[in-house]
Protein backbone atom coordinates (compact mmCIF):
# COMPACT_ATOMS: atom_id res chain seq x y z
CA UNK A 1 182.46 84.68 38.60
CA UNK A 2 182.01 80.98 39.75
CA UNK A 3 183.83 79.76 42.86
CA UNK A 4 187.51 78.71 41.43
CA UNK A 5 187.05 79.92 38.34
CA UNK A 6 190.15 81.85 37.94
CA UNK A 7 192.59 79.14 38.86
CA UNK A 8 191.14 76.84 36.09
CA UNK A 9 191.29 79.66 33.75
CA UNK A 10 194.97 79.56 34.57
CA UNK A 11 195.33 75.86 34.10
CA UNK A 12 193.60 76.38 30.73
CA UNK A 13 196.36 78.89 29.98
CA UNK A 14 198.73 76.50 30.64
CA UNK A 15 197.56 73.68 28.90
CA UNK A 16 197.33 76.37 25.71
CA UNK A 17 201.35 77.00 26.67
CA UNK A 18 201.83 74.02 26.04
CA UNK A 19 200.15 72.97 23.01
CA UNK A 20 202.73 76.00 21.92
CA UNK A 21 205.79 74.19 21.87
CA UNK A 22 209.37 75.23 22.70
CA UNK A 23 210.51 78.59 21.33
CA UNK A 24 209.49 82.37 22.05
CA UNK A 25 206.08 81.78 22.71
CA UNK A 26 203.50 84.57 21.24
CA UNK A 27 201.74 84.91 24.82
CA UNK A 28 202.84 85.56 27.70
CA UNK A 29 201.14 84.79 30.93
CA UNK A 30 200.05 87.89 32.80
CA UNK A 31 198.97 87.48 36.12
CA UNK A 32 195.26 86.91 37.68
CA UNK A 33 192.53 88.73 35.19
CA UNK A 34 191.61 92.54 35.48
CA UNK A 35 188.55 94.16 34.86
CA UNK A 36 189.00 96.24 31.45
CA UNK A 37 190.81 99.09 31.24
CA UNK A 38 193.72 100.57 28.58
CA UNK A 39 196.71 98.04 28.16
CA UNK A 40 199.88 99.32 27.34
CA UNK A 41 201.04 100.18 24.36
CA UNK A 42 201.77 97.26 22.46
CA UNK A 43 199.64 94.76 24.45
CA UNK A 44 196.34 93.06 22.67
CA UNK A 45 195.47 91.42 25.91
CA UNK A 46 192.81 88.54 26.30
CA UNK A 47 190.68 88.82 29.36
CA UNK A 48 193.23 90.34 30.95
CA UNK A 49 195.50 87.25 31.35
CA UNK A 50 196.93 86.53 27.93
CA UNK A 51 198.63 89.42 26.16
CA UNK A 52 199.76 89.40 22.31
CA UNK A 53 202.47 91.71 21.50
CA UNK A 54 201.60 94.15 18.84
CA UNK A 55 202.03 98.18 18.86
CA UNK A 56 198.27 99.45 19.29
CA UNK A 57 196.04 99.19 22.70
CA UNK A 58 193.52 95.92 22.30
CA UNK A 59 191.42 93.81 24.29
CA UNK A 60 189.23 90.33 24.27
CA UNK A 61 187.60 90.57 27.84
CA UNK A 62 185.68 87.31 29.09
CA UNK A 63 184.40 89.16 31.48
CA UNK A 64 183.43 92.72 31.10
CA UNK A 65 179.51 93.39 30.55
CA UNK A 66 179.62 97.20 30.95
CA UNK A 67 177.57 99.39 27.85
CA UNK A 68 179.53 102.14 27.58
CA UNK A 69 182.39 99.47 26.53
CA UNK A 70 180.76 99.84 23.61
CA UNK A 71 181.58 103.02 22.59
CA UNK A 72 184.26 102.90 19.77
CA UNK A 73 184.70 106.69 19.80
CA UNK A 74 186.62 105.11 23.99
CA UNK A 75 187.63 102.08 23.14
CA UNK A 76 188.25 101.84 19.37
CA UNK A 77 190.03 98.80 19.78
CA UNK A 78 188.35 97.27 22.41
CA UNK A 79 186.49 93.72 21.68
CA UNK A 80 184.55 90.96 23.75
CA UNK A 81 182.88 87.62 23.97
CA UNK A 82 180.39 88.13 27.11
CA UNK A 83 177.30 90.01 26.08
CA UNK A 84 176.86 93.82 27.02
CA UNK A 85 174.80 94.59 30.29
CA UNK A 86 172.75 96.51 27.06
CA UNK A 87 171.82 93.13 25.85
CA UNK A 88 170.97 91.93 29.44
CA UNK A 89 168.51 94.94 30.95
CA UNK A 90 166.52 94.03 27.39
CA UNK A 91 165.96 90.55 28.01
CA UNK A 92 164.85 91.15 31.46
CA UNK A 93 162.31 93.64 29.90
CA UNK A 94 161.23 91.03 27.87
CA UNK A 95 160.97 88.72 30.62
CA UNK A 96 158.64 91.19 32.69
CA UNK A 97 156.28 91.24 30.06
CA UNK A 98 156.38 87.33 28.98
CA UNK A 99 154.87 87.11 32.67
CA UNK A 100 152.48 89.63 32.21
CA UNK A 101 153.95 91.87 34.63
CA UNK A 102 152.80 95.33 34.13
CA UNK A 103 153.96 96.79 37.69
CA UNK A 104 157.54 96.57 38.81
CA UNK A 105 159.93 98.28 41.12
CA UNK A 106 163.40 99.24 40.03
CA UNK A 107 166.27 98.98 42.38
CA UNK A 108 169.81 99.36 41.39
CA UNK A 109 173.33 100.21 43.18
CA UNK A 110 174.35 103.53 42.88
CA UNK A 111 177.01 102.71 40.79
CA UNK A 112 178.12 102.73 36.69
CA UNK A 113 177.14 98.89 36.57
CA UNK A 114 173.63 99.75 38.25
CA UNK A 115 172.66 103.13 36.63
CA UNK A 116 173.18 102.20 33.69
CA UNK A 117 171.71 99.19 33.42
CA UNK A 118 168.55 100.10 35.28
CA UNK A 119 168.08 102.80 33.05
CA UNK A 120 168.55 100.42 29.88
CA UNK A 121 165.93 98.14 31.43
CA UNK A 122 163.39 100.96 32.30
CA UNK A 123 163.24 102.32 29.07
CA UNK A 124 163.12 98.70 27.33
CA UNK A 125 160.52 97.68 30.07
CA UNK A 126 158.27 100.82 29.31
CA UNK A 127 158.71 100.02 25.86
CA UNK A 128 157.01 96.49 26.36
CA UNK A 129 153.87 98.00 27.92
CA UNK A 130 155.85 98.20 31.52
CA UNK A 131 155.33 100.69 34.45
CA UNK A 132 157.86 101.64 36.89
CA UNK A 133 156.38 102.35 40.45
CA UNK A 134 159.57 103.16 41.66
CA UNK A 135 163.35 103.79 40.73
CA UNK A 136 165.51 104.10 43.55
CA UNK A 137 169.63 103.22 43.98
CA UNK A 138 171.91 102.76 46.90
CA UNK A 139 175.41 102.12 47.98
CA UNK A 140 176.45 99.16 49.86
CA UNK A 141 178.58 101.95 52.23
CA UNK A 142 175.83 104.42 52.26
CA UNK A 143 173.91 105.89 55.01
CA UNK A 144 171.98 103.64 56.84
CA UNK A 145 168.55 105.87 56.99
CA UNK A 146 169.11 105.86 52.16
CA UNK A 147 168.79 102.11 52.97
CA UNK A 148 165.85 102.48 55.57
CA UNK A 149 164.04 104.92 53.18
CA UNK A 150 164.11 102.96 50.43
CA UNK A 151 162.90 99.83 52.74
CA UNK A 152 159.97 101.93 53.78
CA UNK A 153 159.15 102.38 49.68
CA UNK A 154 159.18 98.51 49.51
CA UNK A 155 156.37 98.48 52.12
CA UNK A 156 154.57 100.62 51.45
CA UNK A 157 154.68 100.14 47.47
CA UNK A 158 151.55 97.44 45.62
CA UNK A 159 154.19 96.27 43.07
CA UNK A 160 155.16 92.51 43.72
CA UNK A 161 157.65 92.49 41.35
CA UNK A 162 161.48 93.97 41.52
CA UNK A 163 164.22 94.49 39.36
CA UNK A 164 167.34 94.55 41.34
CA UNK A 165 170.09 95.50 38.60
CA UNK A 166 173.11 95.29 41.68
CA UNK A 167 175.69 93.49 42.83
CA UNK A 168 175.89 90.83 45.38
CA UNK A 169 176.72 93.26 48.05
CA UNK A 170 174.02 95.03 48.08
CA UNK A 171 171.41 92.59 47.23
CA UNK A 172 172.78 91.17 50.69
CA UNK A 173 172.63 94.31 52.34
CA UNK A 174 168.82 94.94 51.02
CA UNK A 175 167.63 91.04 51.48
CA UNK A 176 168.84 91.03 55.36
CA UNK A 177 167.49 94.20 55.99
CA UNK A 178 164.01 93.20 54.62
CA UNK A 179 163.94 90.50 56.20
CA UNK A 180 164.48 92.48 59.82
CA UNK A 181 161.23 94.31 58.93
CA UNK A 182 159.52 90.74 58.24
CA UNK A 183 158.98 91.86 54.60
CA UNK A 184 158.47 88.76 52.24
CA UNK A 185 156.45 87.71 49.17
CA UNK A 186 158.42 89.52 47.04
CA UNK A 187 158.88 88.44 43.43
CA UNK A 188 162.93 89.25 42.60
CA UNK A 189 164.29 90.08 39.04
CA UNK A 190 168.40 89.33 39.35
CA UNK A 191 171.11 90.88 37.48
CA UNK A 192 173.82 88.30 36.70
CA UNK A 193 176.28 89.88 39.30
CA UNK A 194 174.04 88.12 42.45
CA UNK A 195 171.56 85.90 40.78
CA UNK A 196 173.86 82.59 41.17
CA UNK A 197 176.23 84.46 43.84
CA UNK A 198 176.77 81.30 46.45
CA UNK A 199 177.63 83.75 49.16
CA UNK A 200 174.31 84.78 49.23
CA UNK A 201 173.61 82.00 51.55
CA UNK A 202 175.60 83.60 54.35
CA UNK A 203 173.01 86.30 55.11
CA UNK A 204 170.29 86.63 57.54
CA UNK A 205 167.20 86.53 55.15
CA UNK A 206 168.59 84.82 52.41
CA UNK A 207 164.98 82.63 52.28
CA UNK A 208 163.61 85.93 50.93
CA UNK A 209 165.43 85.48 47.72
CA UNK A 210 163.94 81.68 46.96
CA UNK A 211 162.24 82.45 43.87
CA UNK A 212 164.15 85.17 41.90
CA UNK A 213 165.19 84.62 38.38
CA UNK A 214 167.57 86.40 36.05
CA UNK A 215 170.02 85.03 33.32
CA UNK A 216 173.47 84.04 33.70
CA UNK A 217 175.99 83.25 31.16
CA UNK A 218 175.22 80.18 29.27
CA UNK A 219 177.36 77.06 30.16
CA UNK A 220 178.92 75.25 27.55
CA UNK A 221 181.11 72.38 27.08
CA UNK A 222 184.92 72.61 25.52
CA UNK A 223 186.14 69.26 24.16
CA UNK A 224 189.11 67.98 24.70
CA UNK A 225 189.70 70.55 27.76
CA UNK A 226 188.67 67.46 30.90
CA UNK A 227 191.28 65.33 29.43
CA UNK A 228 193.93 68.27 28.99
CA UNK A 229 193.79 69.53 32.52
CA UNK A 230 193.77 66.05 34.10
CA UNK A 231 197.50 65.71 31.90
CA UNK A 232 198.88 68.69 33.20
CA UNK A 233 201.90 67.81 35.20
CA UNK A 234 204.04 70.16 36.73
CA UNK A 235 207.25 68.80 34.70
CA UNK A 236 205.49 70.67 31.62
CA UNK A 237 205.72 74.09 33.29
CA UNK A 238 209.47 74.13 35.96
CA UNK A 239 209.01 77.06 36.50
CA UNK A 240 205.05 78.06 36.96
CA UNK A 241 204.51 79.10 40.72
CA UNK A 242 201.17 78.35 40.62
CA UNK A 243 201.18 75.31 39.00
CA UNK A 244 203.41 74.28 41.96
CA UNK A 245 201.79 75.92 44.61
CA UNK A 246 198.71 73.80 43.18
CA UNK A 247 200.08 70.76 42.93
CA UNK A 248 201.35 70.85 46.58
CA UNK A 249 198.19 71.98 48.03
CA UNK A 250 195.87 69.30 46.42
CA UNK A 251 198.59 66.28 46.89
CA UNK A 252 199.78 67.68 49.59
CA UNK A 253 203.54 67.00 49.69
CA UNK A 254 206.30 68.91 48.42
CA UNK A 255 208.22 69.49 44.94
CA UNK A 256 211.01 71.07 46.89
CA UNK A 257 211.79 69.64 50.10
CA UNK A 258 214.34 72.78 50.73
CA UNK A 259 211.72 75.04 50.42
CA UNK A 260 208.85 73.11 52.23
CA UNK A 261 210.26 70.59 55.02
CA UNK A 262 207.19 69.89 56.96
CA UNK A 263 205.36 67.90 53.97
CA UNK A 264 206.42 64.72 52.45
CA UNK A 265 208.14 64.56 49.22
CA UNK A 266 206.10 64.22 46.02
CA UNK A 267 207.17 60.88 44.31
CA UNK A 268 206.41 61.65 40.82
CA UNK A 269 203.39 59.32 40.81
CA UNK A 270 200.72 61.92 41.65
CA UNK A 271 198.41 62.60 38.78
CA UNK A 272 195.42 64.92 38.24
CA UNK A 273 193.38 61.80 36.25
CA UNK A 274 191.90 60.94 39.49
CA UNK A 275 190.95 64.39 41.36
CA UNK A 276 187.57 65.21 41.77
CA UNK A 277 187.46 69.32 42.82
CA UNK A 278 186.99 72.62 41.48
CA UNK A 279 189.76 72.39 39.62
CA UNK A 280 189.13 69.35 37.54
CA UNK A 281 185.42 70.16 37.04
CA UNK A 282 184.51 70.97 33.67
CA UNK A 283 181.17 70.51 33.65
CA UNK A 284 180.23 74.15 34.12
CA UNK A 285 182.68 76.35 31.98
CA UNK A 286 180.98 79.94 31.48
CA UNK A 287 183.57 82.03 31.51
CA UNK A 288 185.87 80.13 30.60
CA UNK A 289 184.68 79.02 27.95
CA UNK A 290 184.11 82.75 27.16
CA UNK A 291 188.28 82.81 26.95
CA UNK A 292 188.42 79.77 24.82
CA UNK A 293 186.06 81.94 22.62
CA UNK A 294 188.93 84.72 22.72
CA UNK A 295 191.82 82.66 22.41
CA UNK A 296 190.24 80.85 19.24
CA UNK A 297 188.70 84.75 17.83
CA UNK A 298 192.58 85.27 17.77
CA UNK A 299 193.79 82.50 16.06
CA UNK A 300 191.26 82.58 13.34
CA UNK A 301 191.88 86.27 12.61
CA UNK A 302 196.03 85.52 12.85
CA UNK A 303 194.69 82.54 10.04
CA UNK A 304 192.85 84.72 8.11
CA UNK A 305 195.55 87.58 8.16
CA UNK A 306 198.77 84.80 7.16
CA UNK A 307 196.47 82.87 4.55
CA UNK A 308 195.88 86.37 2.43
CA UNK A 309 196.70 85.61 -1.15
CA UNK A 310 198.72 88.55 -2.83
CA UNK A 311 196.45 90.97 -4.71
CA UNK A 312 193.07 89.55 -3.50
CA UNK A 313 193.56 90.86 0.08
CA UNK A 314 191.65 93.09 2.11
CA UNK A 315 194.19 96.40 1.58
CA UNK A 316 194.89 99.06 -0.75
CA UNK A 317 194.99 97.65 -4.38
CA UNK A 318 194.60 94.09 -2.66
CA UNK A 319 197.73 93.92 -1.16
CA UNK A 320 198.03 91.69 1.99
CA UNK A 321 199.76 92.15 5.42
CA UNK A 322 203.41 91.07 5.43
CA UNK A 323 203.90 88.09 8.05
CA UNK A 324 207.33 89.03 9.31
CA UNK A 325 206.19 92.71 9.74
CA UNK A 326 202.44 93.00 10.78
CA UNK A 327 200.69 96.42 11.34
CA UNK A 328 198.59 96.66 14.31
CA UNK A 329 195.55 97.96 11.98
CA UNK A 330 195.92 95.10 9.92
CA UNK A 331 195.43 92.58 12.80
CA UNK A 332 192.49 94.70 14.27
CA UNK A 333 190.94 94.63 10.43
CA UNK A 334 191.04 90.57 10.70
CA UNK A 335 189.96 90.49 14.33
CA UNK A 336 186.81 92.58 13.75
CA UNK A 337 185.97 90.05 10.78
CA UNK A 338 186.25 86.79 12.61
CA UNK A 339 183.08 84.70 11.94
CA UNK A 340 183.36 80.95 13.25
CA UNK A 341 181.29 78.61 14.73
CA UNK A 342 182.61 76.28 17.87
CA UNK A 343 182.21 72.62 18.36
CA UNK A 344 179.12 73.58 20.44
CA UNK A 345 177.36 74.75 17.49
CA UNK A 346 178.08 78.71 19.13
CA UNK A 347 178.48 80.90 16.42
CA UNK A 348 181.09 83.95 17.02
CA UNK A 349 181.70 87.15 15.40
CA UNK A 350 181.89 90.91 16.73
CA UNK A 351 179.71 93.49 15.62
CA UNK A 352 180.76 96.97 14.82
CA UNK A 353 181.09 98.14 18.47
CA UNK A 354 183.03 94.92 19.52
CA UNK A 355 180.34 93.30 20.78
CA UNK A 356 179.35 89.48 20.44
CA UNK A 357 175.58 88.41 20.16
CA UNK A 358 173.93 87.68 23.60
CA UNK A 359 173.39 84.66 25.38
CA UNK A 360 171.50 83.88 28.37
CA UNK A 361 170.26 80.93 30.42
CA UNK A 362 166.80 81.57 32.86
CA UNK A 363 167.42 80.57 35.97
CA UNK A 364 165.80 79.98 39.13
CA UNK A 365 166.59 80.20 42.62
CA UNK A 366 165.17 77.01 43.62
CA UNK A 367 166.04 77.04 47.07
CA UNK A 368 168.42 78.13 49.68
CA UNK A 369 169.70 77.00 53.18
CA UNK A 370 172.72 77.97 54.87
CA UNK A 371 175.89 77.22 52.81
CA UNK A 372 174.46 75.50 49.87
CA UNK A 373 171.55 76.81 47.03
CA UNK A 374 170.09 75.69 44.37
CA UNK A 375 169.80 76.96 40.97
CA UNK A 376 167.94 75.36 37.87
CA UNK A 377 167.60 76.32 34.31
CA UNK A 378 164.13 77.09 33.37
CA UNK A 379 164.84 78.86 29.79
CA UNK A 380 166.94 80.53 27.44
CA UNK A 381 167.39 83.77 25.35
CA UNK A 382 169.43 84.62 21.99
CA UNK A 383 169.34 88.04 21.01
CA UNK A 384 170.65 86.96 17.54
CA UNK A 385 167.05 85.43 16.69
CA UNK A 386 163.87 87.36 16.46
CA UNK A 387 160.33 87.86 18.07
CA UNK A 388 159.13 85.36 20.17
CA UNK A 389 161.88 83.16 19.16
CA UNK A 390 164.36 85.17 21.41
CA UNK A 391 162.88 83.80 24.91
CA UNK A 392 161.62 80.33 25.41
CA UNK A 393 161.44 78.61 28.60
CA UNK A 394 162.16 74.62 29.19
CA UNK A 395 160.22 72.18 31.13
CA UNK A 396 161.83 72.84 34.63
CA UNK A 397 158.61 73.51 36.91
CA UNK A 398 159.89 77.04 38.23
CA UNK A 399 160.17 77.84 42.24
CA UNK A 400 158.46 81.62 42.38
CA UNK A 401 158.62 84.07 45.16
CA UNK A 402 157.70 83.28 48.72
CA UNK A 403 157.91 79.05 47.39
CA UNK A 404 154.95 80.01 45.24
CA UNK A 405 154.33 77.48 42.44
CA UNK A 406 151.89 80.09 40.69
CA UNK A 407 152.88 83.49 38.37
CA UNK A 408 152.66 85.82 40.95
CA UNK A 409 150.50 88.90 39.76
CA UNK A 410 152.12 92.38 39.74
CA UNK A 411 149.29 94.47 38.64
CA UNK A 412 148.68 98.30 39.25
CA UNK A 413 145.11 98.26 38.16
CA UNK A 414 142.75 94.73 37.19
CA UNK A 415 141.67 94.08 33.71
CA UNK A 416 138.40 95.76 33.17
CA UNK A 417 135.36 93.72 32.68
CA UNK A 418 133.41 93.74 29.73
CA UNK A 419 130.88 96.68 29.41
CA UNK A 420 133.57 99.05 31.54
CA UNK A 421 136.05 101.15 29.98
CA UNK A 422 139.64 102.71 31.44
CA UNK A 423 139.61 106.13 33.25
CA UNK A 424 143.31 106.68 33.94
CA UNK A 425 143.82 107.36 37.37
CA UNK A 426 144.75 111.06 37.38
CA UNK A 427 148.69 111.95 38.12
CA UNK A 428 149.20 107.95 37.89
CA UNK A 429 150.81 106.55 34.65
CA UNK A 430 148.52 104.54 32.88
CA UNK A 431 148.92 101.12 34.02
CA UNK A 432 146.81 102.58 36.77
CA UNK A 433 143.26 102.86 36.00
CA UNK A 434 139.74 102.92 37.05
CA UNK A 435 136.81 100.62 35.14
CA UNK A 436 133.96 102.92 34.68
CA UNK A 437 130.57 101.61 33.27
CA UNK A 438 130.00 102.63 29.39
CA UNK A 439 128.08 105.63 28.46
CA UNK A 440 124.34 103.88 27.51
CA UNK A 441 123.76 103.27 24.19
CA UNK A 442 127.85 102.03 24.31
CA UNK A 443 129.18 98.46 24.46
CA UNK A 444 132.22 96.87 25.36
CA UNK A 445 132.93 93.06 24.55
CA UNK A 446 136.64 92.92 25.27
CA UNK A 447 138.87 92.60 28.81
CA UNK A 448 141.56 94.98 29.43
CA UNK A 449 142.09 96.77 26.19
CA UNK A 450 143.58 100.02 26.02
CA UNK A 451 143.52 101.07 22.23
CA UNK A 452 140.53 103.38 20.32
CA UNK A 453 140.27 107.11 20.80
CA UNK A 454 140.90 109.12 23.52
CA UNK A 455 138.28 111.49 24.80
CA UNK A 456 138.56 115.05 25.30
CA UNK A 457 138.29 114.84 29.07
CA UNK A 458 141.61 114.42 30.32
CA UNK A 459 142.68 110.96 31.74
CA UNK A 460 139.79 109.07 30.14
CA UNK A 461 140.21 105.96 27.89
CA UNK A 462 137.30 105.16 25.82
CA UNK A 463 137.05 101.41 25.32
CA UNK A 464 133.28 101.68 24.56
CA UNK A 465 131.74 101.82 20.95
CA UNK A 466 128.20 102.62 20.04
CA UNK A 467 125.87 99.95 20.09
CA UNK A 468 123.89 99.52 16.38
């Protein structure tokens, strides 16, 4: 999650309090956000910080990417508006092969988040035409000699390539310990969990990432939401800790002079409208704008569910829900039909298994010196369209590994040359091959194929057809 993220997500959540109005609101604030698990009965919690009182076990999470979310048989009632790691280990596949890499290493942590989605993108990758050199996994707490041994693969492996589905603790680990054995050049595929991860700057070797791209969460802009936060004032909310503790931290002076002596009085004149920070920066909402998504899923789906007309509704002989006395399956019913479009142009729905269409923005790490990186935008991907119109990459020149400004290659075997065919190297899988000269009386006129028949001998690829 970006740097400050959660405290604007709270601000957001209290400028949404107030747009409320007096009265028993229908949220309730609930603390700092939690990575999913089963509310309590009776909760229909958003992200983790905004819960809606109901008697069933429901969720909107901004935040959680995991697959096996997905399975309705666990989570019946479980929904969410960031894409599924599923959605992301694809793309990347995709990515490997829009590059024309054909040879890749696979590293993961040896955790759920890793395993599974290095296992996702292995299949998707080998799918696409991909070969794995190597799969390997590690814990940031492990052993010392797992880490060495899998450093010692990296050296000794011809991939140029790798896919490093972790998190940014033991990317960190894994970069600094590369760069101890002066190992560099290497091309790095980023799972969103370290790909834009500012701490990565801290470690010895972070140069070594310069160059590795993955996709992130696309940004998008909320209107209204700039103006909004800049208005908050802490006589909206008396009795919001945070918003206090906030307010005396950035104007430094006190709303309570009994509680906090040592700093002046505030004098009531202190306004938000001209703070520049973390705080009042809108202009890179991801997940945030991923609970905006939530919060508005909800409200079209309560819409929906009060704006039934009697005996054209959605329930047994087209009865609607009653809006003093709602039924937790009715709510869910409305909630999994939710189809809207934001201001952004964003479409949003959920598909059977709770899941919203995927997503991404490219980016590259551009460059990287101690404290401070930077990352550009060099494409997008939308798993709701199809083909080739799922990836497409923007004019940004791209930085690639080791400062490169060419593709780097990551090849097991060349193309063969016309008038050779493929002998699959034996034991090897069959991006590794030897170019053998055709039988005579054969020809071959194209580079690199791999389709036509298969000879009896074992390993051998016949690209060569009889000459007439």
């Amino acid at each position: 999650m970006e740097p400050g993220a959660m405290p604007l997500l709270e601000l957001v959540l209290l400028v949404l309090l107030l747009v409320i109005g007096e009265g028993e609101p229908v949220c309730r604030l609930q603390g700092r956000a939690e990575l999913p698990e089963l509310a309590k009965d009776g909760d229909l919690v958003i992200g983790g910080i905004f819960t809606f009182q109901t008697e069933y076990d429901g969720r909107i999470s901004h935040f959680a990417t995991c697959a096996c979310l997905s399975n309705r048989k666990e989570f019946p009632s479980f929904f969410r508006t960031i894409p599924s790691d599923f959605y992301q280990s694809r793309a990347l596949a995709k990515l490997v092969k829009h590059f024309g890499w054909s040879w890749v290493g696979a590293i993961s942590s040896d955790n759920d988040y890793g395993n599974r989605g290095i296992a996702t993108f292995m299949i998707s990758a080998q799918e696409e035409g991909v070969c794995i050199e190597y799969s390997e996994a590690f814990e940031q707490t492990g052993p010392r000699h797992e880490l060495l041994r899998i450093v010692e693969i990296i050296k000794q492996s011809s991939s140029k390539v790798i896919m490093a589905f972790m998190t940014h603790r033991e990317i960190k680990v894994l970069a600094s310990e590369l760069y101890r054995h002066n190992i560099t050049g290497l091309q790095w595929l980023g799972s969103d969990a370290w790909i834009t991860d500012p701490s990565l700057t801290a470690i010895e070797g972070h140069s070594a990432l310069v160059g590795a791209i993955g996709f992130t969460v696309t940004r998008a802009h909320i209107p209204g939401l700039g103006k909004h936060l800049r208005d908050v004032h802490p006589s909206h909310f008396p009795n919001s800790m945070f918003l206090r503790d906030f307010w005396e931290i950035v104007f430094d002076c006190s709303l309570n002079v009994t509680t906090e002596p040592k700093r002046k009085p505030c004098n009531g004149s202190e306004s938000l409208r001209d703070v520049q920070n973390t705080f009042t920066d809108v202009s890179k909402l991801t997940f945030t704008n991923n609970v905006y998504k939530s919060v508005y899923a909800v409200a079209h789906a309560l819409h929906n569910l009060l704006t039934c007309e009697e005996s054209q509704g959605p329930f047994s002989n087209g009865s609607c829900a009653q809006p003093t006395r709602i039924q937790p399956w009715q709510l869910l019913h409305y909630l999994q039909s939710v189809n809207f479009t934001t201001g952004e142009d964003e479409r949003v729905f959920f598909d059977s298994n709770g899941d919203s269409p995927a997503r991404y923005e490219l980016v590259n790490l551009q460059s990287a010196t101690s404290g401070t990186m930077e990352v550009a935008t060099v494409g997008f991907y939308a798993s709701s369209l199809t083909g080739d119109h799922q990836f497409t990459m923007n004019n940004v020149s791209v930085v690639w590994g080791g400062n490169s400004e060419t593709v780097p290659v990551s090849v097991c075997s060349e193309s063969c040359p016309p008038g050779t065919r493929k002998a699959v190297q034996k034991g090897k899988p069959v991006c590794c091959y030897d170019c053998v000269p055709c039988s005579g009386g054969e020809i071959s006129n194209t580079t690199g194929t791999l389709h036509s028949a298969i000879k009896k001998t074992v390993g051998e690829v016949n690209t060569c057809w009889i000459k007439y």
